[in-house]
PDB file of N, CA and C in Angstrom:
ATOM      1  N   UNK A   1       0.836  -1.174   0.000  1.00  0.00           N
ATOM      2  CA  UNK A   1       0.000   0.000   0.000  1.00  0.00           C
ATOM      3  C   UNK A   1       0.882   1.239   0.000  1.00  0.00           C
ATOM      4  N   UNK A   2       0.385   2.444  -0.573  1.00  0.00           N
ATOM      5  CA  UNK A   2       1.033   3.642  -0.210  1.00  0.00           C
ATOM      6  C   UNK A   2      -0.220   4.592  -0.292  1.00  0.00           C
ATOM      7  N   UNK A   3       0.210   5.834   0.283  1.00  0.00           N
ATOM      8  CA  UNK A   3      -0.200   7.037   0.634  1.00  0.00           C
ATOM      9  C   UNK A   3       0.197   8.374  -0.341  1.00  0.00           C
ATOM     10  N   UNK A   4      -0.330   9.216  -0.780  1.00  0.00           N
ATOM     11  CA  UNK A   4       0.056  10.253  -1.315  1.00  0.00           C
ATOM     12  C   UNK A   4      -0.617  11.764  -0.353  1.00  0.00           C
ATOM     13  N   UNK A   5       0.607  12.574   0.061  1.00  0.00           N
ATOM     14  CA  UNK A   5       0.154  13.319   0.829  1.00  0.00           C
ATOM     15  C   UNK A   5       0.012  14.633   0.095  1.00  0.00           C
ATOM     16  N   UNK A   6      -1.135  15.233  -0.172  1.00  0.00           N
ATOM     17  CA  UNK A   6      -1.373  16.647  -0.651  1.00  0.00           C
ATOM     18  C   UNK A   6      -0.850  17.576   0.161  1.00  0.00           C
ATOM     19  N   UNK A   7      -0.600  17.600   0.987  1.00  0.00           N
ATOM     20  CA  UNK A   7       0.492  18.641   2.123  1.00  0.00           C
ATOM     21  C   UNK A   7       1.586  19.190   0.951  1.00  0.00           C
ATOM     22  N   UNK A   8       2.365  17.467   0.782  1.00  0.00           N
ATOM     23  CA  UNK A   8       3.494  18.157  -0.271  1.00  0.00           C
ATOM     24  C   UNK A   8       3.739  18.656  -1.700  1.00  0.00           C
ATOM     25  N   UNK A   9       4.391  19.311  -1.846  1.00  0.00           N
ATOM     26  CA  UNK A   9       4.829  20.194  -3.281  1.00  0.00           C
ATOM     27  C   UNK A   9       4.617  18.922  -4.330  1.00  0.00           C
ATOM     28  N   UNK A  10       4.281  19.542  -5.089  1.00  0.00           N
ATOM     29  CA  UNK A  10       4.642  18.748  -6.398  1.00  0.00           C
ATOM     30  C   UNK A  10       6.124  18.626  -7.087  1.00  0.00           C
ATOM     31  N   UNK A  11       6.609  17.462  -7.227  1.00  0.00           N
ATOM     32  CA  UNK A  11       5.528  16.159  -7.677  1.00  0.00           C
ATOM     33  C   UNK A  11       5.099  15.126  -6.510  1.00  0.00           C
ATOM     34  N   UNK A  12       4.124  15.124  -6.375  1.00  0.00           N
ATOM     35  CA  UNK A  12       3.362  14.062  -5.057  1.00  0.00           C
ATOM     36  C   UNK A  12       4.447  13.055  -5.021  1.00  0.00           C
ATOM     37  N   UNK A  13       5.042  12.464  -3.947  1.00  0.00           N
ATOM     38  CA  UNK A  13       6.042  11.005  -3.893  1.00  0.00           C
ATOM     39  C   UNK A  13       5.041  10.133  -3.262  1.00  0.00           C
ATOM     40  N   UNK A  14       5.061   8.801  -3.034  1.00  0.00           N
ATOM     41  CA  UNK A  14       3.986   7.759  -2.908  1.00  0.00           C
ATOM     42  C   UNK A  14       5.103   7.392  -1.295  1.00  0.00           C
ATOM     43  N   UNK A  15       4.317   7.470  -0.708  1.00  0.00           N
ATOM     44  CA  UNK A  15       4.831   6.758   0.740  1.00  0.00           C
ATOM     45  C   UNK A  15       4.256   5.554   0.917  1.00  0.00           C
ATOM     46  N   UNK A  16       5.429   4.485   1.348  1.00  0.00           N
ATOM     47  CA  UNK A  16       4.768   3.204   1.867  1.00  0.00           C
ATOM     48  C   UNK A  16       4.827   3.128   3.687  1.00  0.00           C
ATOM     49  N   UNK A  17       4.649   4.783   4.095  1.00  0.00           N
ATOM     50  CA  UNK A  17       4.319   4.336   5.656  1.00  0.00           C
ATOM     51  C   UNK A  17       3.504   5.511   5.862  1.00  0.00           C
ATOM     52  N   UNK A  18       2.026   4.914   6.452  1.00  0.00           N
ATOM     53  CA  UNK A  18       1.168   6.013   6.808  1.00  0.00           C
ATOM     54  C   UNK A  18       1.099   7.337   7.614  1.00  0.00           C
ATOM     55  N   UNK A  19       2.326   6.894   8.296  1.00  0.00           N
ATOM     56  CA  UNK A  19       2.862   7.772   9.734  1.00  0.00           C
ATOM     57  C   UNK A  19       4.003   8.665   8.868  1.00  0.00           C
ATOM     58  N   UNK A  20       3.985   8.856   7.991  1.00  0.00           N
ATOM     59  CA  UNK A  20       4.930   9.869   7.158  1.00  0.00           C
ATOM     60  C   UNK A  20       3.987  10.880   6.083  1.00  0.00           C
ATOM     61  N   UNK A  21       2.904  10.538   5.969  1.00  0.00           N
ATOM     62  CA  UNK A  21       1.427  11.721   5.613  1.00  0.00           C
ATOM     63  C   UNK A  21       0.857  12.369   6.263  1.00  0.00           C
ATOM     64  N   UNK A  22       0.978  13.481   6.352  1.00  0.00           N
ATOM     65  CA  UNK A  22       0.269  14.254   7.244  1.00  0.00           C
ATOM     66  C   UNK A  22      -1.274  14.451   6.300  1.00  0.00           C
ATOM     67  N   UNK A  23      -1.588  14.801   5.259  1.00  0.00           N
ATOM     68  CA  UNK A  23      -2.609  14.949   4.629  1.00  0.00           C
ATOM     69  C   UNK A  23      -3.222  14.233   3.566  1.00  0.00           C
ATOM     70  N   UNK A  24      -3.545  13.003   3.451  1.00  0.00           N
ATOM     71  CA  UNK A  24      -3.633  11.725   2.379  1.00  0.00           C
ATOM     72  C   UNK A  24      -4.450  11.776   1.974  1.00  0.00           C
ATOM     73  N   UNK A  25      -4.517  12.371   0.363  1.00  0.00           N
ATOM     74  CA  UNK A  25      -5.525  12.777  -0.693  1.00  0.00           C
ATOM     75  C   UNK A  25      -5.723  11.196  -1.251  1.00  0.00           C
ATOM     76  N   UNK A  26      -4.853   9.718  -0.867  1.00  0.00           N
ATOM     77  CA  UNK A  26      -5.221   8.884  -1.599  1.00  0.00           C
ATOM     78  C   UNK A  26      -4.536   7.655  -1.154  1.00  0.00           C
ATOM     79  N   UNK A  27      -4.918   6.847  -1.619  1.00  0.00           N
ATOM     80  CA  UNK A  27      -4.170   4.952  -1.067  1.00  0.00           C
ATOM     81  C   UNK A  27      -4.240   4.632  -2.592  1.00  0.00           C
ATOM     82  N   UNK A  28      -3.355   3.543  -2.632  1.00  0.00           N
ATOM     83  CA  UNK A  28      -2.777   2.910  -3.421  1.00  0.00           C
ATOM     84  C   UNK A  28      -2.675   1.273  -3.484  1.00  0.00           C
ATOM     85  N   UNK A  29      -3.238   0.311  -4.056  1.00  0.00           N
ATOM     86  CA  UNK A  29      -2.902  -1.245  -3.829  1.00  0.00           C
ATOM     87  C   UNK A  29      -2.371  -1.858  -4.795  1.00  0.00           C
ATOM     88  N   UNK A  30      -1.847  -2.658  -4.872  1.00  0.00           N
ATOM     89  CA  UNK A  30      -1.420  -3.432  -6.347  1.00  0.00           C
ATOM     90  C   UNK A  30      -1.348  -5.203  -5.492  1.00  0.00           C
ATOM     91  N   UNK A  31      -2.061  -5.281  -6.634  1.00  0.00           N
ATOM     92  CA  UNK A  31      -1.975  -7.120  -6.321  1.00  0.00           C
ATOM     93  C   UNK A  31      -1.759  -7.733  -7.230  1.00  0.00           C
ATOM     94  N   UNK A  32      -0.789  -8.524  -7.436  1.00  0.00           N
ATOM     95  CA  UNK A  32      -0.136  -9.415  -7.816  1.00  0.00           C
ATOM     96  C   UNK A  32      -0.421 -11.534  -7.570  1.00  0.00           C
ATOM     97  N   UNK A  33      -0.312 -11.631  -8.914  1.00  0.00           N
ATOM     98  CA  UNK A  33      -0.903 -13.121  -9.049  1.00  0.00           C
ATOM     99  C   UNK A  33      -1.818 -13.840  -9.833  1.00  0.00           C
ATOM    100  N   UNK A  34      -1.571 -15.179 -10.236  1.00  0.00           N
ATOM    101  CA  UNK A  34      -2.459 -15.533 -11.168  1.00  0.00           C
ATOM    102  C   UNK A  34      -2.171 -15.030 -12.311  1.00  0.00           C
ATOM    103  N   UNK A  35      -1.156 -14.923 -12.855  1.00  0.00           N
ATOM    104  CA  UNK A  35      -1.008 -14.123 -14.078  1.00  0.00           C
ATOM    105  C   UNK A  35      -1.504 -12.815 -14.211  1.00  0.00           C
ATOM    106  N   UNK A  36      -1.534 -12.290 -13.023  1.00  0.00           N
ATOM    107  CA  UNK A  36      -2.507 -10.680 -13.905  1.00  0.00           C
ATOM    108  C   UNK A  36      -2.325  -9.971 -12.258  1.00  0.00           C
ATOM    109  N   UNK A  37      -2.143  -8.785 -12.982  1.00  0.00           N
ATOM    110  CA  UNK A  37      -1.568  -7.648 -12.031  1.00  0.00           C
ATOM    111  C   UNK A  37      -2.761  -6.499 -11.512  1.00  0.00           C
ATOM    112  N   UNK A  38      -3.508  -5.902 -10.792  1.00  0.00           N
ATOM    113  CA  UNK A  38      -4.265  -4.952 -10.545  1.00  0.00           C
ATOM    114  C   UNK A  38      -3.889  -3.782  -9.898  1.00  0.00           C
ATOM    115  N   UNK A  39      -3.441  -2.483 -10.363  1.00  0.00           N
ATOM    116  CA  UNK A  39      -3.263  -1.395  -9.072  1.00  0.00           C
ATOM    117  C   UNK A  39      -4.539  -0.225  -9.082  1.00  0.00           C
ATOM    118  N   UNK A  40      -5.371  -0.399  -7.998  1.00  0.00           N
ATOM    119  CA  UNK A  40      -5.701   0.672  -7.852  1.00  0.00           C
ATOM    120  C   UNK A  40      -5.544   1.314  -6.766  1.00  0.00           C
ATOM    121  N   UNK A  41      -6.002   2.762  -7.178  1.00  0.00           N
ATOM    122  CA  UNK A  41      -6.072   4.319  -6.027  1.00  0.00           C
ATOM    123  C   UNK A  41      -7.112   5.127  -6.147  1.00  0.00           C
ATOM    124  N   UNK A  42      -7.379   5.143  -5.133  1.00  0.00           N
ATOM    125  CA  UNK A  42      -8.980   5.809  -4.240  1.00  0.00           C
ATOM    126  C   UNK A  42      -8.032   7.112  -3.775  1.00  0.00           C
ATOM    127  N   UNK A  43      -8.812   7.465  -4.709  1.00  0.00           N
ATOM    128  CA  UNK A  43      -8.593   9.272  -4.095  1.00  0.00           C
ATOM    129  C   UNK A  43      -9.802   9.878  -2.848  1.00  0.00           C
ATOM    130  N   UNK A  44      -9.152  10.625  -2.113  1.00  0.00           N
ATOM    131  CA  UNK A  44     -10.220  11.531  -1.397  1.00  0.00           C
ATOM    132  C   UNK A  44     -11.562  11.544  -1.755  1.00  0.00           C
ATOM    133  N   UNK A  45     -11.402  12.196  -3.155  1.00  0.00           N
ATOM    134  CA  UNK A  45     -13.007  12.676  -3.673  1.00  0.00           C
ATOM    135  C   UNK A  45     -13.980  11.857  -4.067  1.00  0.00           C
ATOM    136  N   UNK A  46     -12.952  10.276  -3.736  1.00  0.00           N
ATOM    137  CA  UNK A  46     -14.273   9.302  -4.758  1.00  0.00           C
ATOM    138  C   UNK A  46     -13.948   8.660  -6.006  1.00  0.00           C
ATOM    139  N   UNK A  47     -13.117   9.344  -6.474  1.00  0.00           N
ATOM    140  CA  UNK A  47     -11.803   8.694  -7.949  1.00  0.00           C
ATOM    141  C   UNK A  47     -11.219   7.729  -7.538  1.00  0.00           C
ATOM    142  N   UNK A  48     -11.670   7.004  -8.650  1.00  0.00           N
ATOM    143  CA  UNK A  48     -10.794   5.443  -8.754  1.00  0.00           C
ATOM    144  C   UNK A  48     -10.053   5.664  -9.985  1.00  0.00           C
ATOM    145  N   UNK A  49      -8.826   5.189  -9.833  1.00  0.00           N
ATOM    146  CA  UNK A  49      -7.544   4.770 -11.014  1.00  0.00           C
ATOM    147  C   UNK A  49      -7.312   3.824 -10.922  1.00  0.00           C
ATOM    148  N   UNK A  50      -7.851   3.219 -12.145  1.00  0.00           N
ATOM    149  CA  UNK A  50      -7.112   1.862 -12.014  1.00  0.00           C
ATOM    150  C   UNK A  50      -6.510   0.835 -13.339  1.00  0.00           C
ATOM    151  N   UNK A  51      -5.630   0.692 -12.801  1.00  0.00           N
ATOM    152  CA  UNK A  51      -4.656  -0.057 -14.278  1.00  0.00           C
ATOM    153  C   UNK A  51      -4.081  -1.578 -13.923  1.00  0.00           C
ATOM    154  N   UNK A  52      -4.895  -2.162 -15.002  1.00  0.00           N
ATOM    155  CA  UNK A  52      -4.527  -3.951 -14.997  1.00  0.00           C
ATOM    156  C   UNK A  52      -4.193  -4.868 -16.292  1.00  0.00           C
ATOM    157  N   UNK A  53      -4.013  -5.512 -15.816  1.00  0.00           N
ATOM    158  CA  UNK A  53      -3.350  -6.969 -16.739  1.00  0.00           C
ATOM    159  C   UNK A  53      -4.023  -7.984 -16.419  1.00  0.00           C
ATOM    160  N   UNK A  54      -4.464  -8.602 -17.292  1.00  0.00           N
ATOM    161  CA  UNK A  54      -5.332  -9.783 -17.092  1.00  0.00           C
ATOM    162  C   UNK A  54      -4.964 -11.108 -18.003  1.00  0.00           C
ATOM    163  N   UNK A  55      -4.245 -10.691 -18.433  1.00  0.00           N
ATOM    164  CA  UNK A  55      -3.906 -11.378 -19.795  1.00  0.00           C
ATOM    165  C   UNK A  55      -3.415 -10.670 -21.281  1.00  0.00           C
ATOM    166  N   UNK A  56      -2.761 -11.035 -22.313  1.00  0.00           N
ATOM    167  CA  UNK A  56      -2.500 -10.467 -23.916  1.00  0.00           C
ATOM    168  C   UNK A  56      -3.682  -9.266 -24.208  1.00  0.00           C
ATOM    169  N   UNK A  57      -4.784 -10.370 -23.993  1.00  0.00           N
ATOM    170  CA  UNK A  57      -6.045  -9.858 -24.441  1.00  0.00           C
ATOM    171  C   UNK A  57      -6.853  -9.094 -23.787  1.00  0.00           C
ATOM    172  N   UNK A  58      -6.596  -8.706 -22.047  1.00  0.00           N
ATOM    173  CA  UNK A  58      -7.470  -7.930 -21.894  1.00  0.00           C
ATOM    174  C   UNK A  58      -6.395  -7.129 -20.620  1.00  0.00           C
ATOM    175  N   UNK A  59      -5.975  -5.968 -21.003  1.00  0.00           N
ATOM    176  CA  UNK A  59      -5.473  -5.191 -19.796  1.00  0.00           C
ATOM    177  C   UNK A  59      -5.846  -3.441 -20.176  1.00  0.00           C
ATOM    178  N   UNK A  60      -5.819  -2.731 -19.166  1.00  0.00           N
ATOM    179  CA  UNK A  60      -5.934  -1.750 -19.652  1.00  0.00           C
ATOM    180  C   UNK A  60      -5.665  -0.639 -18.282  1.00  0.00           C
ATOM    181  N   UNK A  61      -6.519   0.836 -18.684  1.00  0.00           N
ATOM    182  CA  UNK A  61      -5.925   1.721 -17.860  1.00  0.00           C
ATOM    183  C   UNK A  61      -7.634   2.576 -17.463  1.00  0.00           C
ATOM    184  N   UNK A  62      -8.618   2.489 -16.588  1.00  0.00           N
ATOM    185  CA  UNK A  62      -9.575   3.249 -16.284  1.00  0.00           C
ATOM    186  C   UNK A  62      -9.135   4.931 -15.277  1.00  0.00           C
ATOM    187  N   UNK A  63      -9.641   5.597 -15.616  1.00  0.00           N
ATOM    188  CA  UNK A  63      -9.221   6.696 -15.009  1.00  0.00           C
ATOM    189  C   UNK A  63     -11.184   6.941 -14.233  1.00  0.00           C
ATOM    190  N   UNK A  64     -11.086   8.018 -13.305  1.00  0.00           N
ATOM    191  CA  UNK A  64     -12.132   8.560 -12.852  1.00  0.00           C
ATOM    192  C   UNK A  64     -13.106   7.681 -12.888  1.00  0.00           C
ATOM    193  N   UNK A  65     -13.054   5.913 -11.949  1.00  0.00           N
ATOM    194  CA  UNK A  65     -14.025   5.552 -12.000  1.00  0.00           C
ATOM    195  C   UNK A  65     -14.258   6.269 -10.605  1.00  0.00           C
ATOM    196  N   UNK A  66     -15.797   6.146 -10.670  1.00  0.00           N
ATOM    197  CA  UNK A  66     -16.515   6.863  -9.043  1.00  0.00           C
ATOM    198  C   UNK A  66     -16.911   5.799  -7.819  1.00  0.00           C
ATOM    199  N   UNK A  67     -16.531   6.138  -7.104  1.00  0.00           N
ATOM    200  CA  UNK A  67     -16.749   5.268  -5.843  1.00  0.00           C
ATOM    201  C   UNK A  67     -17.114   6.038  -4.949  1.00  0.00           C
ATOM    202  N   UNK A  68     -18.418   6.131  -4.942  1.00  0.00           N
ATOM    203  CA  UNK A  68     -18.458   7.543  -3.944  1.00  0.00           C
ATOM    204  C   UNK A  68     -19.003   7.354  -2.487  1.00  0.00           C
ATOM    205  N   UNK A  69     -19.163   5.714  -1.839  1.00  0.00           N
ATOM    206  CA  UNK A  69     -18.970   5.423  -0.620  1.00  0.00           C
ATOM    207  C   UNK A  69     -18.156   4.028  -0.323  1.00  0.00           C
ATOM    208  N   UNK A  70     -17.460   3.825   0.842  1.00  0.00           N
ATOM    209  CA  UNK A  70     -16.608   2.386   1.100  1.00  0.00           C
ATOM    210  C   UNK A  70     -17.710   1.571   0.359  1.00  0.00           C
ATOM    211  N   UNK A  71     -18.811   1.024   0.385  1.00  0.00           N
ATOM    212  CA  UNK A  71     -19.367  -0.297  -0.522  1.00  0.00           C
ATOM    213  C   UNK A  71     -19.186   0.284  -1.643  1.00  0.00           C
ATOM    214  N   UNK A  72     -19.176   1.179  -2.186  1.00  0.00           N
ATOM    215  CA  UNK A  72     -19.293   1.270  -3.937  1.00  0.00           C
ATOM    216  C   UNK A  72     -17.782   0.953  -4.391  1.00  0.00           C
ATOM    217  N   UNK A  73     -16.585   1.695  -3.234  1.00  0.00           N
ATOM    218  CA  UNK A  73     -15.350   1.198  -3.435  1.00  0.00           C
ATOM    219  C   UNK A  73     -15.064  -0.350  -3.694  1.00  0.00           C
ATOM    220  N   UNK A  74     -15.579  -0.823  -2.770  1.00  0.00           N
ATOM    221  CA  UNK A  74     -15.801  -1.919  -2.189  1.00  0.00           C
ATOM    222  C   UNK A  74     -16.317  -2.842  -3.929  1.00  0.00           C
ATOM    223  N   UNK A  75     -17.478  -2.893  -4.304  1.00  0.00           N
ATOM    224  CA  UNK A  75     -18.046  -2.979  -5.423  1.00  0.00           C
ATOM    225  C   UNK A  75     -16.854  -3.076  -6.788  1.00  0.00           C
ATOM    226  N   UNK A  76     -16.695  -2.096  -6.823  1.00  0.00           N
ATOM    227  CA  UNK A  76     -15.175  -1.491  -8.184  1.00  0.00           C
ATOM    228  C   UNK A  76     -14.129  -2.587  -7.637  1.00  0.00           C
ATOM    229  N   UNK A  77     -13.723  -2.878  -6.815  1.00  0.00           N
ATOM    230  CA  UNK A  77     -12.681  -3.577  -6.268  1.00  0.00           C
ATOM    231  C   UNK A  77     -13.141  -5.008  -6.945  1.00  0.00           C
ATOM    232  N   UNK A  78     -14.217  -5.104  -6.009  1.00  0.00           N
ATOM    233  CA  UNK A  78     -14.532  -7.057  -6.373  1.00  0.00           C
ATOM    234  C   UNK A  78     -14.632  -6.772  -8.130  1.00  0.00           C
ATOM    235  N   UNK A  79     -15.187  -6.040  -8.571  1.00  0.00           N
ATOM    236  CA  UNK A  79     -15.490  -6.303 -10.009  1.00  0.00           C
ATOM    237  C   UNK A  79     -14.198  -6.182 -10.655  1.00  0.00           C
ATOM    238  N   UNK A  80     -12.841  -5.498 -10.315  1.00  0.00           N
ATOM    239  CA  UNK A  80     -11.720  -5.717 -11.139  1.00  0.00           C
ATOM    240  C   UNK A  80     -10.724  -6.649 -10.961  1.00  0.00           C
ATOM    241  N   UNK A  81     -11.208  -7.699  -9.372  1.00  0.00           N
ATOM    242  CA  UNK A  81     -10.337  -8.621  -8.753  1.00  0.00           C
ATOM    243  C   UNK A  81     -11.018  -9.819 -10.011  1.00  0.00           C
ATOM    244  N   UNK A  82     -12.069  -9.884  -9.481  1.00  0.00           N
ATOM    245  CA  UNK A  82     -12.721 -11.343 -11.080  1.00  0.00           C
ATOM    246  C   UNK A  82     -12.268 -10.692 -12.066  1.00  0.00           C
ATOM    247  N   UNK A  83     -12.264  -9.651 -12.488  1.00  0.00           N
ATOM    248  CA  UNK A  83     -11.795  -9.153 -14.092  1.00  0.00           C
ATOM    249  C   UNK A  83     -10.560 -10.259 -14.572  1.00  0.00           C
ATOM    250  N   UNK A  84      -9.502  -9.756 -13.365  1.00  0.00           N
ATOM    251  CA  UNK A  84      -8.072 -10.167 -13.626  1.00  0.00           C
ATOM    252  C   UNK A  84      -7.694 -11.371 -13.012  1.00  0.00           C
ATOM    253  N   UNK A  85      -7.931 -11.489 -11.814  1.00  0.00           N
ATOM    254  CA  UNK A  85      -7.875 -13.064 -11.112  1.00  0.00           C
ATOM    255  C   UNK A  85      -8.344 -13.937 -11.412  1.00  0.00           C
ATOM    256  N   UNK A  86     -10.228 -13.798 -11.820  1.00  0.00           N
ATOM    257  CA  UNK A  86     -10.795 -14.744 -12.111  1.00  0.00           C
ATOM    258  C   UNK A  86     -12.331 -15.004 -11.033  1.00  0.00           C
ATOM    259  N   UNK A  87     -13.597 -15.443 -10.940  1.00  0.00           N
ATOM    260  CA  UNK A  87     -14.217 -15.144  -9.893  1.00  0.00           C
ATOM    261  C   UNK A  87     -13.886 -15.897  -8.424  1.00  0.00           C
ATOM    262  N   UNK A  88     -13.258 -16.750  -8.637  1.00  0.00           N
ATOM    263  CA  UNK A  88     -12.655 -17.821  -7.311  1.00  0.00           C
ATOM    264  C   UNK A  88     -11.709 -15.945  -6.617  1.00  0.00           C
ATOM    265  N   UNK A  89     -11.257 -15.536  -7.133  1.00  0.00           N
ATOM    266  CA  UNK A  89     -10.105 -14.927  -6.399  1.00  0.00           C
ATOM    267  C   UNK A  89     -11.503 -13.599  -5.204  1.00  0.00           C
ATOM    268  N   UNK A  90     -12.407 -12.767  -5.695  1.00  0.00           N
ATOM    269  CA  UNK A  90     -13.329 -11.772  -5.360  1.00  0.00           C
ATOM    270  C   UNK A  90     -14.331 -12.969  -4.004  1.00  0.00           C
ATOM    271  N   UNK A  91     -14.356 -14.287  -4.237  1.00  0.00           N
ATOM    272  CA  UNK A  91     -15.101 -14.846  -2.861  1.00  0.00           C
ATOM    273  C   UNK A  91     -14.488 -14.955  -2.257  1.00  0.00           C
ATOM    274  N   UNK A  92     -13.012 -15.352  -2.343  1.00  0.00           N
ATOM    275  CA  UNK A  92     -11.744 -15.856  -1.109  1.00  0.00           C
ATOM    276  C   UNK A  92     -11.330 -14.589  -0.169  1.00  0.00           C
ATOM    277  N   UNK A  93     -11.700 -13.335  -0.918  1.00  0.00           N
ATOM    278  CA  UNK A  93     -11.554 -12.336   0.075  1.00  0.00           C
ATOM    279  C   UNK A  93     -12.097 -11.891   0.785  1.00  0.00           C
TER     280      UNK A  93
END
C-alpha cells in the first residue's frame, strides 16, 4: 500500500508508511498473481484509477471511476479482482 500526501509540493512522492502523511488525498494497492496484475487508487473525492493486466487480451488503464462510498469502493474492487484473477479470487476475500 502507499499514501500520497497533498500537504506536499509537487511532484506528489507515494509513501509506503502512513505515519509519514500528514494529509492523504489517496491509497494505493497493487496485487499481484495468477497471471494478472491490478493497481488501484482511491482518491479523497471518490476517484478510482485503475490499471490492470489480465492477460495479452485484456489489460488496460480506467481513469475517474466513481466510488463515492466504502461499498461502492468496495463494489469497483470485487469487479476488477474477477476481471483479472478470475471469480474464485473476489469470494476468497
Amino acid at each position: 500500500m502507499t499514501w500520497r500526501d497533498k500537504a506536499r509540493e509537487q511532484p506528489h512522492r507515494l509513501e509506503p508508511d502512513r505515519t509519514a502523511v500528514v494529509d492523504a488525498d489517496s491509497i494505493g494497492v497493487v496485487l499481484t498473481g495468477l497471471g494478472g496484475e491490478l493497481a488501484v487508487v482511491l482518491f479523497r473525492d471518490g476517484r478510482t484509477d485503475i490499471d490492470y493486466f489480465a492477460g495479452i487480451d485484456d489489460s488496460g488503464t480506467e481513469s475517474a471511476v466513481t466510488a463515492g462510498s466504502a461499498a461502492a469502493f468496495g463494489d469497483v474492487l470485487d469487479s476488477y479482482t474477477t476481471r483479472v484473477f478470475g471469480p474464485t479470487a473476489s469470494a476468497a476475500a
